[in-house]
ModelCIF file with pLDDT and N, C-alpha, C, O atoms, coordinates in Angstrom:
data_MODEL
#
_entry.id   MODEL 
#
_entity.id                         1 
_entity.type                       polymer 
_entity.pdbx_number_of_molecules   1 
#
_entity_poly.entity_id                      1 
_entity_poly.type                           'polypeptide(L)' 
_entity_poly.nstd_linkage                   no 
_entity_poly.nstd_monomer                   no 
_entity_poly.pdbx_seq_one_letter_code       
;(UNK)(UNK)(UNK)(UNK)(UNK)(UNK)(UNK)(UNK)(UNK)(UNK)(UNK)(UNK)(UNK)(UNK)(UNK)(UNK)
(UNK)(UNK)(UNK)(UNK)(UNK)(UNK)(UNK)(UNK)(UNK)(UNK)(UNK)(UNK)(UNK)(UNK)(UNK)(UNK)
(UNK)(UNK)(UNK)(UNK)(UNK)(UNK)
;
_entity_poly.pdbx_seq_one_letter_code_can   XXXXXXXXXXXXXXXXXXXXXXXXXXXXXXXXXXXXXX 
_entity_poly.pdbx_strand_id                 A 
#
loop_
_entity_poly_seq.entity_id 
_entity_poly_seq.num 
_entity_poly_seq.mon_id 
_entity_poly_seq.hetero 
1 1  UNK n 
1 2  UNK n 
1 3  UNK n 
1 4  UNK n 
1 5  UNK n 
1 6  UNK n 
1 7  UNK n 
1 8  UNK n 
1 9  UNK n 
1 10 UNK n 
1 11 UNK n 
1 12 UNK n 
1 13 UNK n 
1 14 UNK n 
1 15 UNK n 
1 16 UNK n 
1 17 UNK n 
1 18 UNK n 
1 19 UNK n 
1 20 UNK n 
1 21 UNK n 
1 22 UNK n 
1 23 UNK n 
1 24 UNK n 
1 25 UNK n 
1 26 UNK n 
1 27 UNK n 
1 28 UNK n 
1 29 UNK n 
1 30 UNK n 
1 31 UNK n 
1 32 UNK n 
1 33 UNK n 
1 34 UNK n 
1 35 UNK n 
1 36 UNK n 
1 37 UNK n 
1 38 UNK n 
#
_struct_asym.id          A 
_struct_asym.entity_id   1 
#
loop_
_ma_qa_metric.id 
_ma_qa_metric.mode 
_ma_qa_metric.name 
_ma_qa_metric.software_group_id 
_ma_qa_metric.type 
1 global pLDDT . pLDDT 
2 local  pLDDT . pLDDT 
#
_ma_qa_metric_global.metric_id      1 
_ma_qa_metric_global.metric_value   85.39 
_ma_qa_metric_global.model_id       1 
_ma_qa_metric_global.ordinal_id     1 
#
loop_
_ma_qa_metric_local.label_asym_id 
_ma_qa_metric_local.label_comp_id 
_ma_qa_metric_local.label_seq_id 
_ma_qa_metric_local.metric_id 
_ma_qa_metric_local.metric_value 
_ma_qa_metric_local.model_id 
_ma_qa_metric_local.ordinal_id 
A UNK 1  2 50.00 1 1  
A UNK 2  2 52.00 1 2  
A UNK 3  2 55.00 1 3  
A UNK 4  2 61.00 1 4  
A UNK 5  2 60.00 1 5  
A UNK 6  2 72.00 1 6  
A UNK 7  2 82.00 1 7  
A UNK 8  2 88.00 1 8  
A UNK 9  2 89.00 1 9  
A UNK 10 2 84.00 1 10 
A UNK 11 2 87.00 1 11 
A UNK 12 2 90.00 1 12 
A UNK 13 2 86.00 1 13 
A UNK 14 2 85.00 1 14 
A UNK 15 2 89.00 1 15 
A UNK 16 2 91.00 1 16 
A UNK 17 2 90.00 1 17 
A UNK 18 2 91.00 1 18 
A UNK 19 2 93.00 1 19 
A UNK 20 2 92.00 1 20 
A UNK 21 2 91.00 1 21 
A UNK 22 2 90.00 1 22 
A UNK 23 2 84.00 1 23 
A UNK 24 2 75.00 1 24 
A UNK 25 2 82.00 1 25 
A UNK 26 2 87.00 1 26 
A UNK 27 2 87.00 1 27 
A UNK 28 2 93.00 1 28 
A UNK 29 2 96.00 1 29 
A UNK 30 2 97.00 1 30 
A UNK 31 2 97.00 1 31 
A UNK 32 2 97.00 1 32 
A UNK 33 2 97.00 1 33 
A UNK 34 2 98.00 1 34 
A UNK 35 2 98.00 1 35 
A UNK 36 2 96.00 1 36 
A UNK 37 2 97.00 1 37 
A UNK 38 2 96.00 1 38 
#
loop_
_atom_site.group_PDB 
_atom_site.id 
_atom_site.type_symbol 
_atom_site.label_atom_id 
_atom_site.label_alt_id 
_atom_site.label_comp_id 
_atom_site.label_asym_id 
_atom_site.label_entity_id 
_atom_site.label_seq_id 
_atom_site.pdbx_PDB_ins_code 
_atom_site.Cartn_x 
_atom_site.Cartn_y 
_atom_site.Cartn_z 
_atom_site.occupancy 
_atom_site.B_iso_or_equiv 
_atom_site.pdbx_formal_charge 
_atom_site.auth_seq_id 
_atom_site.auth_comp_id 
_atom_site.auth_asym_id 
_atom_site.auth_atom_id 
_atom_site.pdbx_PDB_model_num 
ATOM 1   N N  . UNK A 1 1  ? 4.392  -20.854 43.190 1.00 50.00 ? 1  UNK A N  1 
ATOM 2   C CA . UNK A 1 1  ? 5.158  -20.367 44.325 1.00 50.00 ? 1  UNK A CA 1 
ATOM 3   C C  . UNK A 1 1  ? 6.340  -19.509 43.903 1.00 50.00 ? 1  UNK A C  1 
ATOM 4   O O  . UNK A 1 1  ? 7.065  -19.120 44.818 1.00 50.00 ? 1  UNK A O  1 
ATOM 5   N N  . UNK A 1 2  ? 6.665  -19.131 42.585 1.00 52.00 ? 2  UNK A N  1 
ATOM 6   C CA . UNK A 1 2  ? 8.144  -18.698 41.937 1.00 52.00 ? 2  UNK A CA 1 
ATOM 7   C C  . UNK A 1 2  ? 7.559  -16.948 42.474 1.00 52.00 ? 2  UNK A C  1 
ATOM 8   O O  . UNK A 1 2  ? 8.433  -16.125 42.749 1.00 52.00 ? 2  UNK A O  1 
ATOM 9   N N  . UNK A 1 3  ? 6.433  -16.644 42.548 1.00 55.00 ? 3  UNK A N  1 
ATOM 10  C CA . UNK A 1 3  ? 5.991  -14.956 42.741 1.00 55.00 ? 3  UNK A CA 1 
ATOM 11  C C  . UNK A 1 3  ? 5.018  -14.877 43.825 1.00 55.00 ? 3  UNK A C  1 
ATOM 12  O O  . UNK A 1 3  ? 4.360  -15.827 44.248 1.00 55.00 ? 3  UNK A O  1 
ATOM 13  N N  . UNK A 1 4  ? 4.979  -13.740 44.219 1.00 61.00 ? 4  UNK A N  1 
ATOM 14  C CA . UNK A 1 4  ? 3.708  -13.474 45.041 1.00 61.00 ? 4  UNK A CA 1 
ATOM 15  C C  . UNK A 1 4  ? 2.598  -12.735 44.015 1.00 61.00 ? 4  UNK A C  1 
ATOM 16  O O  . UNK A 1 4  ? 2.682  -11.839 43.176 1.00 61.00 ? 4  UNK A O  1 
ATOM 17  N N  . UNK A 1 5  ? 1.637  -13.489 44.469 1.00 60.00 ? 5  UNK A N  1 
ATOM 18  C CA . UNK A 1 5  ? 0.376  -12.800 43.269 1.00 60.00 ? 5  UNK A CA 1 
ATOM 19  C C  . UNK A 1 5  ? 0.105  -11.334 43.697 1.00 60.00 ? 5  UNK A C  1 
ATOM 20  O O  . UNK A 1 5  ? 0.731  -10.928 44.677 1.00 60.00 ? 5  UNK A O  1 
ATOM 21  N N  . UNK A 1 6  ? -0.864 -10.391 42.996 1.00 72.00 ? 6  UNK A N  1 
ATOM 22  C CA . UNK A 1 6  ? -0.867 -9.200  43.333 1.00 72.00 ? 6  UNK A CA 1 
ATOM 23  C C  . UNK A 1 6  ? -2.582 -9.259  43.600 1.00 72.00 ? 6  UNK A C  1 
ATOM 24  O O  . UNK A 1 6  ? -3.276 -8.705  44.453 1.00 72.00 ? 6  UNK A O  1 
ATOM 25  N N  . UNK A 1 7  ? -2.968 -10.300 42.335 1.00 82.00 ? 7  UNK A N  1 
ATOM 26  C CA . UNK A 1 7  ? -4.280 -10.157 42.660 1.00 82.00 ? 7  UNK A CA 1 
ATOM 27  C C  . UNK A 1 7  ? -5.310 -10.886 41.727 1.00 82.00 ? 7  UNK A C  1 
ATOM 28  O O  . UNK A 1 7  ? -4.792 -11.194 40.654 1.00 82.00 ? 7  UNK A O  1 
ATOM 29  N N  . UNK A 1 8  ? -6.427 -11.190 41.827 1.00 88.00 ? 8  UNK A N  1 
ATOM 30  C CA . UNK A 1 8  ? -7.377 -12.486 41.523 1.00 88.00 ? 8  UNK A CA 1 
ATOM 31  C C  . UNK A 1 8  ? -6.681 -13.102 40.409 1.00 88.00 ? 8  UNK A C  1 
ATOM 32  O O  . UNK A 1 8  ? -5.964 -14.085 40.598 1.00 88.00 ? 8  UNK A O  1 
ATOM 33  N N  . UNK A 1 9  ? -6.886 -12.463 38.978 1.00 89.00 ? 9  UNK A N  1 
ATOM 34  C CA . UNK A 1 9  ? -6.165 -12.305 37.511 1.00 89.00 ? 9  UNK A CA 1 
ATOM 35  C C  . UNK A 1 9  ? -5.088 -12.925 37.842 1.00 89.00 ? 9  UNK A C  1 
ATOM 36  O O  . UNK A 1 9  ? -4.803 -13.868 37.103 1.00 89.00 ? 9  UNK A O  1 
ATOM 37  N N  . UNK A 1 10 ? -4.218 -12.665 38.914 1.00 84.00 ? 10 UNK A N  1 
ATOM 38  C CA . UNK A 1 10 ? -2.729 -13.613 39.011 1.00 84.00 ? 10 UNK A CA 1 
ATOM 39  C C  . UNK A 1 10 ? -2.855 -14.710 39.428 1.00 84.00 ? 10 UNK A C  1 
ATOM 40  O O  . UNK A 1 10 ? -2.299 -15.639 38.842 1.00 84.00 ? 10 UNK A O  1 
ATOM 41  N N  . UNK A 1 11 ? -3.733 -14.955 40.727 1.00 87.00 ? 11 UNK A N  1 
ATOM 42  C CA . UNK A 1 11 ? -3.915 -16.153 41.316 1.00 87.00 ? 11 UNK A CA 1 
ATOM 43  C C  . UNK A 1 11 ? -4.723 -17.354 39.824 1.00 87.00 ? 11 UNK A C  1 
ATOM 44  O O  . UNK A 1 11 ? -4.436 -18.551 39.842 1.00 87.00 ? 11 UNK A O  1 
ATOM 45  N N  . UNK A 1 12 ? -5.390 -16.951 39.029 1.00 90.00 ? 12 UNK A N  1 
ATOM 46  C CA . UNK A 1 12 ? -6.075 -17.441 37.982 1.00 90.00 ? 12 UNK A CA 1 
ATOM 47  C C  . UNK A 1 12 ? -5.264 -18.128 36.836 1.00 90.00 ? 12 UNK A C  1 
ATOM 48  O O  . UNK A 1 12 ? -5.140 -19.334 36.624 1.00 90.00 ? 12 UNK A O  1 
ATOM 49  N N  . UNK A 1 13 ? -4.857 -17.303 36.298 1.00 86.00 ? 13 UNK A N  1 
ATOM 50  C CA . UNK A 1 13 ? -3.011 -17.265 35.657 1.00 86.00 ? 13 UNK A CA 1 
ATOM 51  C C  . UNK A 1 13 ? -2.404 -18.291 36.198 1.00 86.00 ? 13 UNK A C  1 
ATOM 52  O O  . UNK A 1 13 ? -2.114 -19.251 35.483 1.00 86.00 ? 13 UNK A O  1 
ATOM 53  N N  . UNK A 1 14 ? -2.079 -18.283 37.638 1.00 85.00 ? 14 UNK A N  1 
ATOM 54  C CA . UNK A 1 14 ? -0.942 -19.130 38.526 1.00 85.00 ? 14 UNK A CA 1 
ATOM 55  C C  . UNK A 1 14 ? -1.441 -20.617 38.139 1.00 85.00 ? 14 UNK A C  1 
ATOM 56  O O  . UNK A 1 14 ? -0.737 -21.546 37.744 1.00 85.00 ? 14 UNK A O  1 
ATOM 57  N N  . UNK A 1 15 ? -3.426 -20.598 38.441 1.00 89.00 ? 15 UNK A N  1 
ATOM 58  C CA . UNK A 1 15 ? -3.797 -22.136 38.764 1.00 89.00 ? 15 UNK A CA 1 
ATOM 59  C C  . UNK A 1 15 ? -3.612 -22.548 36.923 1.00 89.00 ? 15 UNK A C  1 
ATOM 60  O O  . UNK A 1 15 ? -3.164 -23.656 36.627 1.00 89.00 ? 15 UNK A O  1 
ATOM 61  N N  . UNK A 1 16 ? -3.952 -21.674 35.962 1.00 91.00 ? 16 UNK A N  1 
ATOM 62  C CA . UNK A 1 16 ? -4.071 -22.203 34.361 1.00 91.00 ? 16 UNK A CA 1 
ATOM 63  C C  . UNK A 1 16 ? -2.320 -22.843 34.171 1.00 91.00 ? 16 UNK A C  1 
ATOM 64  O O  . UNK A 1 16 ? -2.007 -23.824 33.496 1.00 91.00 ? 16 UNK A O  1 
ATOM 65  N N  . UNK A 1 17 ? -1.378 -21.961 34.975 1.00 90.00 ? 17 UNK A N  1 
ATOM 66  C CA . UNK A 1 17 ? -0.507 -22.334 34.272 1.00 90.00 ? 17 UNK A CA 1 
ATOM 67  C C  . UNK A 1 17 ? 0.387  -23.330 34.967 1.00 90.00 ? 17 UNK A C  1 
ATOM 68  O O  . UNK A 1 17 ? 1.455  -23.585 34.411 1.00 90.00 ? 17 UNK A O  1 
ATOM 69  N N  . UNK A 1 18 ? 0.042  -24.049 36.335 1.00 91.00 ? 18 UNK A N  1 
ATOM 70  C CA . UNK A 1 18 ? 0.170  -25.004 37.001 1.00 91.00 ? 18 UNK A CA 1 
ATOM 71  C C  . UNK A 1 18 ? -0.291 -26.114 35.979 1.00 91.00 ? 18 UNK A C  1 
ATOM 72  O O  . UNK A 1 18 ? 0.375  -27.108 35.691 1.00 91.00 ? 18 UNK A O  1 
ATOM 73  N N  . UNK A 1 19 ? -1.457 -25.813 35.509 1.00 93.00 ? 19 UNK A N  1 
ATOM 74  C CA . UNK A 1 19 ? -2.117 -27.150 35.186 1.00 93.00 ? 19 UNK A CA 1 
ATOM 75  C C  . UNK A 1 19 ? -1.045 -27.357 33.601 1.00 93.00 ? 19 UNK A C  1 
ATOM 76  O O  . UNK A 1 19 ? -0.836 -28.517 33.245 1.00 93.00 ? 19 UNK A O  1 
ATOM 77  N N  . UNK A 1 20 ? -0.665 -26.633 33.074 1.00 92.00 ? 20 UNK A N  1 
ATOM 78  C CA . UNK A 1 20 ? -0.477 -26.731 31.712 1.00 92.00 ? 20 UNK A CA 1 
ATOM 79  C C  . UNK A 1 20 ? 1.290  -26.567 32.095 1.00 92.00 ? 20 UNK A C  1 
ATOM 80  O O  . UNK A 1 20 ? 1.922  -25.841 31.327 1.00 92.00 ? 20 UNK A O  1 
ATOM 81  N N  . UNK A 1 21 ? 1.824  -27.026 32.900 1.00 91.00 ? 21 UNK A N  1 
ATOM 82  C CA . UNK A 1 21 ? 3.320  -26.790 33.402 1.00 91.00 ? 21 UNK A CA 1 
ATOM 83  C C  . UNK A 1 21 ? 3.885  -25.878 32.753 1.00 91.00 ? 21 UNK A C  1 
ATOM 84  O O  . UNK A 1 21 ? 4.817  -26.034 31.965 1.00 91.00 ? 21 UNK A O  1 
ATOM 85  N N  . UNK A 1 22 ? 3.212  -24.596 33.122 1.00 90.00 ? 22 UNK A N  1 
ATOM 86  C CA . UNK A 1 22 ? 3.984  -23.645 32.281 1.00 90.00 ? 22 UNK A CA 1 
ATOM 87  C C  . UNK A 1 22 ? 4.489  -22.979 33.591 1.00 90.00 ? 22 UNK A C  1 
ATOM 88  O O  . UNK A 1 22 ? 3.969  -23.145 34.694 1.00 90.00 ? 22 UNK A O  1 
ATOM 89  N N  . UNK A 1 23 ? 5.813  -22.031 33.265 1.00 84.00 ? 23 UNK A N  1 
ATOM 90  C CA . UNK A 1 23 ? 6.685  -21.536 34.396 1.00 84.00 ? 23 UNK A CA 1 
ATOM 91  C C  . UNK A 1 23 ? 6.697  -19.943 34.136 1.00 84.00 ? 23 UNK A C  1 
ATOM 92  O O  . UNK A 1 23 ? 7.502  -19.633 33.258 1.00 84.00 ? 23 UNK A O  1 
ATOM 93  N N  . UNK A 1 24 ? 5.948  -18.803 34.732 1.00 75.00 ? 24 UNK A N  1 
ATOM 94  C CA . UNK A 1 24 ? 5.768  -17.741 34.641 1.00 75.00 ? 24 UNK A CA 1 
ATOM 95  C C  . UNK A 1 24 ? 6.807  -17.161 34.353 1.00 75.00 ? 24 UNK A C  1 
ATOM 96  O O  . UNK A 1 24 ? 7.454  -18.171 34.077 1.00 75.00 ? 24 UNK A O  1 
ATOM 97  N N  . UNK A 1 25 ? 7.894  -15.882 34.097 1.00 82.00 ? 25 UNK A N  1 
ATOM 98  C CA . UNK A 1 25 ? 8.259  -15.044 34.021 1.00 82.00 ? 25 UNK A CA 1 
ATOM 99  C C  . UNK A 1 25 ? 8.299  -14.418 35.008 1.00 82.00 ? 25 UNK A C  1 
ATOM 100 O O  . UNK A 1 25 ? 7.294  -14.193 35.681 1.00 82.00 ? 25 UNK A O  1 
ATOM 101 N N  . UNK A 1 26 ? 10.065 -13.796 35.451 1.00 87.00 ? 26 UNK A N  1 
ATOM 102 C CA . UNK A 1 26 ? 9.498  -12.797 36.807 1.00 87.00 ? 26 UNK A CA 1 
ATOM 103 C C  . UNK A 1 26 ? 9.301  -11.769 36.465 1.00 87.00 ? 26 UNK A C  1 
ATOM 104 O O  . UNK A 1 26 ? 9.556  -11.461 35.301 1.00 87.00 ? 26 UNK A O  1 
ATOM 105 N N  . UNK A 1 27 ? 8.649  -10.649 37.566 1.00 87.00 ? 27 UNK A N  1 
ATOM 106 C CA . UNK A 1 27 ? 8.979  -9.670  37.400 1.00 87.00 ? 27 UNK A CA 1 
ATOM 107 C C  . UNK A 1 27 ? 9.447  -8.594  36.461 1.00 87.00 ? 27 UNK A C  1 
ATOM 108 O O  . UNK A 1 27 ? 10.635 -8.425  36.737 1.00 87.00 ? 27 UNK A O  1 
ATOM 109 N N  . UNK A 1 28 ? 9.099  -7.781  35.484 1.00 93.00 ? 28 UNK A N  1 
ATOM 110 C CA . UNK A 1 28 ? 9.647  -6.978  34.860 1.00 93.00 ? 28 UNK A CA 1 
ATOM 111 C C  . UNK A 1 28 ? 10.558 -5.764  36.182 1.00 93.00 ? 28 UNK A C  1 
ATOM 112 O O  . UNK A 1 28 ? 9.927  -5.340  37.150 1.00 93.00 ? 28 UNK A O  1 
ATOM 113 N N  . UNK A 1 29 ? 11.829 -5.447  35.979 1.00 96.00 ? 29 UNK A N  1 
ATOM 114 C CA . UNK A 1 29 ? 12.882 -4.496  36.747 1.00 96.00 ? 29 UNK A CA 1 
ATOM 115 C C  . UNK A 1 29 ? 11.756 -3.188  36.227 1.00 96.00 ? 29 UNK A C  1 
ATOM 116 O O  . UNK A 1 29 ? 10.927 -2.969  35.344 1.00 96.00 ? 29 UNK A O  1 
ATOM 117 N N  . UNK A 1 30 ? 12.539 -2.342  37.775 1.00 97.00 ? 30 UNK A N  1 
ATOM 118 C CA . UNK A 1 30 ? 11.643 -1.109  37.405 1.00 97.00 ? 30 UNK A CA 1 
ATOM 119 C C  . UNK A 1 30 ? 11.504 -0.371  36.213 1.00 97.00 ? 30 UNK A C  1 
ATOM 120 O O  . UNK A 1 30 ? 10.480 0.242   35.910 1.00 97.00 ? 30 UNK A O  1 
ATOM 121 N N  . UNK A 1 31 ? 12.928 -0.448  35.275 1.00 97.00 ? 31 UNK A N  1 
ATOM 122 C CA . UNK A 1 31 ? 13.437 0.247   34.265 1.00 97.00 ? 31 UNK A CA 1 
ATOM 123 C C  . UNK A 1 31 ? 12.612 -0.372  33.294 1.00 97.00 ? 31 UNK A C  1 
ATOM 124 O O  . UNK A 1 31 ? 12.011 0.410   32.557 1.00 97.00 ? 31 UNK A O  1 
ATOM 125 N N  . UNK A 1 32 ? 12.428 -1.629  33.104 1.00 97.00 ? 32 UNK A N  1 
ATOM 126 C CA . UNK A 1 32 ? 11.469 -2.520  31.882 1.00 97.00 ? 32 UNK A CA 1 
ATOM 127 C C  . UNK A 1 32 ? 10.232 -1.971  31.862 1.00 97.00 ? 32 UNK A C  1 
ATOM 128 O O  . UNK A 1 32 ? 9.666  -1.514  30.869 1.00 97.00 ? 32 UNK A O  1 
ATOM 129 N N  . UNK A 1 33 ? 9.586  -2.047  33.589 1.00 97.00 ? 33 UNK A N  1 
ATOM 130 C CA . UNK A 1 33 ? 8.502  -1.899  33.696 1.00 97.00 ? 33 UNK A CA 1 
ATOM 131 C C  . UNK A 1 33 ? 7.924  -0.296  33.291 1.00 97.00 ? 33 UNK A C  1 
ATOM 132 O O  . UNK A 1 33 ? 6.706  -0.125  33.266 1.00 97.00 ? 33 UNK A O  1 
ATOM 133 N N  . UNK A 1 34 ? 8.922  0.936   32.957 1.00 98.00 ? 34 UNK A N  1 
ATOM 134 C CA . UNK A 1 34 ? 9.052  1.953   33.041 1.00 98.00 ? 34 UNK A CA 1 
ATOM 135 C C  . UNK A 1 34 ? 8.933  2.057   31.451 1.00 98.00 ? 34 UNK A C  1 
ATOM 136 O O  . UNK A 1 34 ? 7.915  2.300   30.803 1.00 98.00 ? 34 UNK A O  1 
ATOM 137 N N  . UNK A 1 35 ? 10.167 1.824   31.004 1.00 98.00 ? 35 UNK A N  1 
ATOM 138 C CA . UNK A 1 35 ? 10.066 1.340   29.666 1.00 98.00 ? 35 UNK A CA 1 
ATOM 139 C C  . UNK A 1 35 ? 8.209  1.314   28.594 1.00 98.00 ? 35 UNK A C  1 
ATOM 140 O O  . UNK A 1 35 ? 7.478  2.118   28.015 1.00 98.00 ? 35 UNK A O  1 
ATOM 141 N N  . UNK A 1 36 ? 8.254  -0.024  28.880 1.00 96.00 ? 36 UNK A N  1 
ATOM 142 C CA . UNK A 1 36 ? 7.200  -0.889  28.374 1.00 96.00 ? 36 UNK A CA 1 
ATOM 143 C C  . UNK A 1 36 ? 5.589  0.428   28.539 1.00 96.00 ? 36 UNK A C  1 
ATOM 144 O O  . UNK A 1 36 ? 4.815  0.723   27.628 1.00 96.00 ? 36 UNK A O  1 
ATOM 145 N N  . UNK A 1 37 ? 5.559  1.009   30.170 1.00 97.00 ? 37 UNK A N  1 
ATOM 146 C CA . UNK A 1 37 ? 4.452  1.799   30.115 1.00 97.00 ? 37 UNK A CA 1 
ATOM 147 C C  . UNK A 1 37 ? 4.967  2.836   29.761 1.00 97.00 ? 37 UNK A C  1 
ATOM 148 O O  . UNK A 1 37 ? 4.562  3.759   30.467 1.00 97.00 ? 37 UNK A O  1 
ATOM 149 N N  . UNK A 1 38 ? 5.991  3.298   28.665 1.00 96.00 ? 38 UNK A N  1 
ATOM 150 C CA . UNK A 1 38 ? 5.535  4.838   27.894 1.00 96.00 ? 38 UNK A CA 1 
ATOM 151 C C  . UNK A 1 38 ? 5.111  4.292   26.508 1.00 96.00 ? 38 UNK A C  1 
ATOM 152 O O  . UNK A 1 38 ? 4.710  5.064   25.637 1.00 96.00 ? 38 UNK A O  1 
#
């Protein structure tokens, strides 16, 4: 519930890492996300 999924791959992710109490990461900021894809 910490994100809204975007899509299957996330919802999949969400249930693996429920089970294994792991706590996602938010969001990369536009600038990271900008960053990271050059």
């Amino acid at each position: 519930d910490a994100h809204t999924t975007i899509n299957p791959i996330d919802d999949y992710f969400d249930r693996v890492y429920a089970l294994e109490s792991i706590v996602a990461n938010e969001a990369a900021t536009p600038e990271l996300q900008l960053r990271r894809l050059y």
